[in-house]
C-alpha atoms as a PDB file:
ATOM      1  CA  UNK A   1    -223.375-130.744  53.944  1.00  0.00           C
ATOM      2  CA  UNK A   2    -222.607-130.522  50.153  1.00  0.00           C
ATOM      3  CA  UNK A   3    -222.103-133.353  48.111  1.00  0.00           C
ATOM      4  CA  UNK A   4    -218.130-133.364  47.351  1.00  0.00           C
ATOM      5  CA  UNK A   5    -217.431-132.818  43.792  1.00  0.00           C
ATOM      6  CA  UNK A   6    -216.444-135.271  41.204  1.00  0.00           C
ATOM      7  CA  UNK A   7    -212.802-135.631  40.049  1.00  0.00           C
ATOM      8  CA  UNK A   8    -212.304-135.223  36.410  1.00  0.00           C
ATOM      9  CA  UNK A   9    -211.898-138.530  34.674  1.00  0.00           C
ATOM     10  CA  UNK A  10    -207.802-139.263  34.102  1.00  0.00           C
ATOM     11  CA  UNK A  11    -206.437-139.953  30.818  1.00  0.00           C
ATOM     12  CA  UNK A  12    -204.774-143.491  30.370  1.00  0.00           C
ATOM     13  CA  UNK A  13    -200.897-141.860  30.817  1.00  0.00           C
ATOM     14  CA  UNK A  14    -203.313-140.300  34.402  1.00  0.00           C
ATOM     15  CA  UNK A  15    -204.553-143.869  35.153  1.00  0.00           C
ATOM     16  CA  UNK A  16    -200.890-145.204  35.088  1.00  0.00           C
ATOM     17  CA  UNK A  17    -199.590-142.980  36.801  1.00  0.00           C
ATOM     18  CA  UNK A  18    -202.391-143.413  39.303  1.00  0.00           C
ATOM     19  CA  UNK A  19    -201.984-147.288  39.273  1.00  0.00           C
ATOM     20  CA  UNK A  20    -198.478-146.307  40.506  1.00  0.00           C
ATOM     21  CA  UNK A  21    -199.122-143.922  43.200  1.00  0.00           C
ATOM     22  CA  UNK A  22    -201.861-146.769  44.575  1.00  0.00           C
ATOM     23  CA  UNK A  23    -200.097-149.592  44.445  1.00  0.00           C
ATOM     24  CA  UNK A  24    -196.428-148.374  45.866  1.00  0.00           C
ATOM     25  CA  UNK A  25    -197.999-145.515  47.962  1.00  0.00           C
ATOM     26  CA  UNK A  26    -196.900-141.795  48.098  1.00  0.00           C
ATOM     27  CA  UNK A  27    -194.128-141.402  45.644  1.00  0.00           C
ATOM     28  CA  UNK A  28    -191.411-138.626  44.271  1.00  0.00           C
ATOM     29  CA  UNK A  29    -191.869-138.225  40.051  1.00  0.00           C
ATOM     30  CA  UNK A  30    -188.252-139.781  40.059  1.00  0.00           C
ATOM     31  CA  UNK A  31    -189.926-143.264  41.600  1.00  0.00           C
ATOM     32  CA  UNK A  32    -192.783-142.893  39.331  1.00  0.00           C
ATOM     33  CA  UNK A  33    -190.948-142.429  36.250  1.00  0.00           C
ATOM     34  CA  UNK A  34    -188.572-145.165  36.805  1.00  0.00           C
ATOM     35  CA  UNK A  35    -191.797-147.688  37.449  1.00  0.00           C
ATOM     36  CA  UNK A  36    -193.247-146.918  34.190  1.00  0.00           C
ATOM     37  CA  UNK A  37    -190.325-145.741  32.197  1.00  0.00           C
ATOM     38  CA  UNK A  38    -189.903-149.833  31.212  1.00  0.00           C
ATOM     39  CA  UNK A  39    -193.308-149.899  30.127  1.00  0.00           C
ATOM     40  CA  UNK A  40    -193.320-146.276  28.357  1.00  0.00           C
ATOM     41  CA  UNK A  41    -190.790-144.205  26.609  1.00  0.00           C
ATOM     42  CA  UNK A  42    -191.490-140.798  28.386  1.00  0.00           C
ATOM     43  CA  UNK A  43    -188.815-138.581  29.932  1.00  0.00           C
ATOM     44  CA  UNK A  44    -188.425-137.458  33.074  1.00  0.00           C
ATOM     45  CA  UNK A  45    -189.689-134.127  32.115  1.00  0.00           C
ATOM     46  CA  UNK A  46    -192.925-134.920  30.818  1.00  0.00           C
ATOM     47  CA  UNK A  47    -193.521-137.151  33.529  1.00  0.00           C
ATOM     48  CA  UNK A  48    -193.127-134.048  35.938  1.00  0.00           C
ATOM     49  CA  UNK A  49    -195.247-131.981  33.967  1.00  0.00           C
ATOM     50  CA  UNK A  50    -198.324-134.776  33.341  1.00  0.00           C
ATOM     51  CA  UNK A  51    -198.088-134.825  37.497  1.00  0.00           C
ATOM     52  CA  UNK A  52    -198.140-131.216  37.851  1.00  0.00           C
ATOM     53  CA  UNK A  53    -201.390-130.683  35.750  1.00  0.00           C
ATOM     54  CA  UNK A  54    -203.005-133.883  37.596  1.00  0.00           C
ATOM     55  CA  UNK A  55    -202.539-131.995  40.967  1.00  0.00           C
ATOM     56  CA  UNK A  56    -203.871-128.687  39.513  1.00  0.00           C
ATOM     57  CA  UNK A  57    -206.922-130.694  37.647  1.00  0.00           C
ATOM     58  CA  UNK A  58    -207.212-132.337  41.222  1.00  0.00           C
ATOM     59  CA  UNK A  59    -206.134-135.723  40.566  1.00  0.00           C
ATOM     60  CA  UNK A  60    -203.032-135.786  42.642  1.00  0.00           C
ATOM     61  CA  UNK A  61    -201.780-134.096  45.983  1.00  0.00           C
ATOM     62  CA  UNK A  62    -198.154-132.623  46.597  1.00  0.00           C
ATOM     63  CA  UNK A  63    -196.429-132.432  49.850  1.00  0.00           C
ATOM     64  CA  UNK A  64    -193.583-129.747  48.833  1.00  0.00           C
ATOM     65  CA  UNK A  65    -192.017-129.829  52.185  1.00  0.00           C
ATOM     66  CA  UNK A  66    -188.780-132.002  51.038  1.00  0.00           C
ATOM     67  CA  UNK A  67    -186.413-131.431  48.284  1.00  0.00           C
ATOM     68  CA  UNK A  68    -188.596-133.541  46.072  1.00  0.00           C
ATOM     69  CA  UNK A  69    -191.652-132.777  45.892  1.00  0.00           C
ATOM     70  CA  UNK A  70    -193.865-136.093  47.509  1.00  0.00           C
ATOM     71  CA  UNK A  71    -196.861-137.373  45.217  1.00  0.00           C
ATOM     72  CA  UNK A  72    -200.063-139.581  46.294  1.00  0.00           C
ATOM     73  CA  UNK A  73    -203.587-139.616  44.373  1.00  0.00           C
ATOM     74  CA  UNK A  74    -205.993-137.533  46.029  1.00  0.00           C
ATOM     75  CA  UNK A  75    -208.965-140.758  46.086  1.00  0.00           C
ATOM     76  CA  UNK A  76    -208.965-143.991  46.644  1.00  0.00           C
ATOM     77  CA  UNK A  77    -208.469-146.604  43.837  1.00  0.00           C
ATOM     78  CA  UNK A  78    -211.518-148.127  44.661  1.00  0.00           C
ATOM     79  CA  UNK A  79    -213.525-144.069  44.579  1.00  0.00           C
ATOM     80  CA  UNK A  80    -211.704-143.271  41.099  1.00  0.00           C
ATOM     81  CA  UNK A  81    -212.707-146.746  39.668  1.00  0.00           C
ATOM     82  CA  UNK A  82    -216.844-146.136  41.099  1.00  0.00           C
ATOM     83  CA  UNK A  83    -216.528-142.955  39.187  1.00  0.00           C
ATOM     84  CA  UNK A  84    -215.255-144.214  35.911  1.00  0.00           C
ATOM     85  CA  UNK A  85    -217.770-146.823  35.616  1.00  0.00           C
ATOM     86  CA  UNK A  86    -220.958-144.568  36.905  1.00  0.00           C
ATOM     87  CA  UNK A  87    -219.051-142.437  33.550  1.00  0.00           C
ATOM     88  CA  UNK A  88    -218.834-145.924  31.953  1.00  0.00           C
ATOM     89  CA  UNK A  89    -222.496-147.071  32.529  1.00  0.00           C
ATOM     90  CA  UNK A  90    -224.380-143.603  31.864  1.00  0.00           C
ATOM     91  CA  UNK A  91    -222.293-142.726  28.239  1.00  0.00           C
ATOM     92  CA  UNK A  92    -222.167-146.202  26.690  1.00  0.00           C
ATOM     93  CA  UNK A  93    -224.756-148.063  28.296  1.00  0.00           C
ATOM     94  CA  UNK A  94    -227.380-145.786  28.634  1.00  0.00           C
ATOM     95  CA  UNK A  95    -227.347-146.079  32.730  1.00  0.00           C
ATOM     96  CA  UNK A  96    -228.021-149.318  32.569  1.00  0.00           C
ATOM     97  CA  UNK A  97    -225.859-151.128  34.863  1.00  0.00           C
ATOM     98  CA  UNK A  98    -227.618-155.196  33.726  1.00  0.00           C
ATOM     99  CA  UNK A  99    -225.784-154.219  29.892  1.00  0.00           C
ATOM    100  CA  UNK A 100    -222.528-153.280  31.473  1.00  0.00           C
ATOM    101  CA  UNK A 101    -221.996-156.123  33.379  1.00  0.00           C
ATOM    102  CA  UNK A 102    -223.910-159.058  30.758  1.00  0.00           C
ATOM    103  CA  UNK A 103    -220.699-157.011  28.344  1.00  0.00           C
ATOM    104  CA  UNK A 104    -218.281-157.788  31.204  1.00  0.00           C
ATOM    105  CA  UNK A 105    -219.208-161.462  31.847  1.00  0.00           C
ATOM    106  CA  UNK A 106    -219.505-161.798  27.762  1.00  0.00           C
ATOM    107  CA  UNK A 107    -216.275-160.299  26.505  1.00  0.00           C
ATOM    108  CA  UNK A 108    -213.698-163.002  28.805  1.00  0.00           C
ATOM    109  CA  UNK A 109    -214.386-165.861  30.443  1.00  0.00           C
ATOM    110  CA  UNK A 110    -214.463-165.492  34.006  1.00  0.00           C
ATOM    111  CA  UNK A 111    -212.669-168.002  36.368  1.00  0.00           C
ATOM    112  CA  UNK A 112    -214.406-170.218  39.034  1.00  0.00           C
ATOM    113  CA  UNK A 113    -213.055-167.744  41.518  1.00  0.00           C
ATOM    114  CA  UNK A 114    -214.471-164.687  40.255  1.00  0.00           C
ATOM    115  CA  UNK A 115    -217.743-166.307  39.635  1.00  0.00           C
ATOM    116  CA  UNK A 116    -217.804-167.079  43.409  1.00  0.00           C
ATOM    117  CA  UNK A 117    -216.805-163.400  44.424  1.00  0.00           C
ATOM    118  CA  UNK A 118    -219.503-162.318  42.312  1.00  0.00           C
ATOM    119  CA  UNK A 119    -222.132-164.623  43.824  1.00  0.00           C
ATOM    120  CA  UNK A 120    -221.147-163.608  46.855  1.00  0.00           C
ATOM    121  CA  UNK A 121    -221.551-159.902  46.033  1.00  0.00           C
ATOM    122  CA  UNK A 122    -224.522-160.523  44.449  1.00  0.00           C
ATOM    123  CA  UNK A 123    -225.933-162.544  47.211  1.00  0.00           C
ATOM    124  CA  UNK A 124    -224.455-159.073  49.746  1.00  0.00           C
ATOM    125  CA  UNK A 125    -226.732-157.090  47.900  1.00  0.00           C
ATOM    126  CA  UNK A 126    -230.000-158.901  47.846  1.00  0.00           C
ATOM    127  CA  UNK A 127    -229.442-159.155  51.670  1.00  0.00           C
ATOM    128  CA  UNK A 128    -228.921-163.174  51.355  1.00  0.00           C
ATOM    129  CA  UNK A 129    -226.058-163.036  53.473  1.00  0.00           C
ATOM    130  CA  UNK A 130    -225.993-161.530  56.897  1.00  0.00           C
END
């Protein structure tokens, strides 16, 4: 079976609009504009257009079998976000994933909690924990 092929990588605008579709489910470009349009000025009309060319790059799918048109991302949040840091690690840190995340832990101080996930993730992957 052949691999599946990569999505392209979303623009920011993309991401939020993504970030949207994830966290409230499938969605009409009505419900998506009016959850970003307090955080962006962008009209209705560009909104429909930006989610028009994400379904023909791939990004999102549309069930046209309503009035309005019904929009969900294609992946997985947790897919699109592997992707953009496998882009992440292999065009700014060379592929090495140790730089990426010694830059992660350096650049905000983590809390007790996610120091504790990360042990624990950490501890998944050596096998520590059955």
């Amino acid at each position: 079976m052949p691999p599946t092929p990569q999505s392209p990588r979303p623009t920011d605008a993309e991401l939020e609009i993504l970030r949207v579709l994830w966290s409230l489910g499938p969605c009409t470009v009505r419900q998506v504009h009016d959850e970003l349009s307090p955080k962006r000025d962008v009209g209705y009309t560009t909104m429909l257009k930006l989610m028009q060319i994400m379904t023909d790059k791939g990004l999102l799918l549309r069930n046209e079998s309503q009035r309005s048109h019904v929009y969900r991302a294609r992946q997985k949040e947790t897919v699109t976000q592997k992707q953009l840091v496998k882009d992440l690690v292999s065009r700014a840190f060379g592929g090495a994933t140790e730089k990426l995340v010694m830059q992660a832990l350096s650049s905000k101080k983590a809390t007790a909690q996610e120091i504790a996930d990360i042990r624990k993730l950490l501890d998944e992957m050596e096998g520590g924990v059955q």
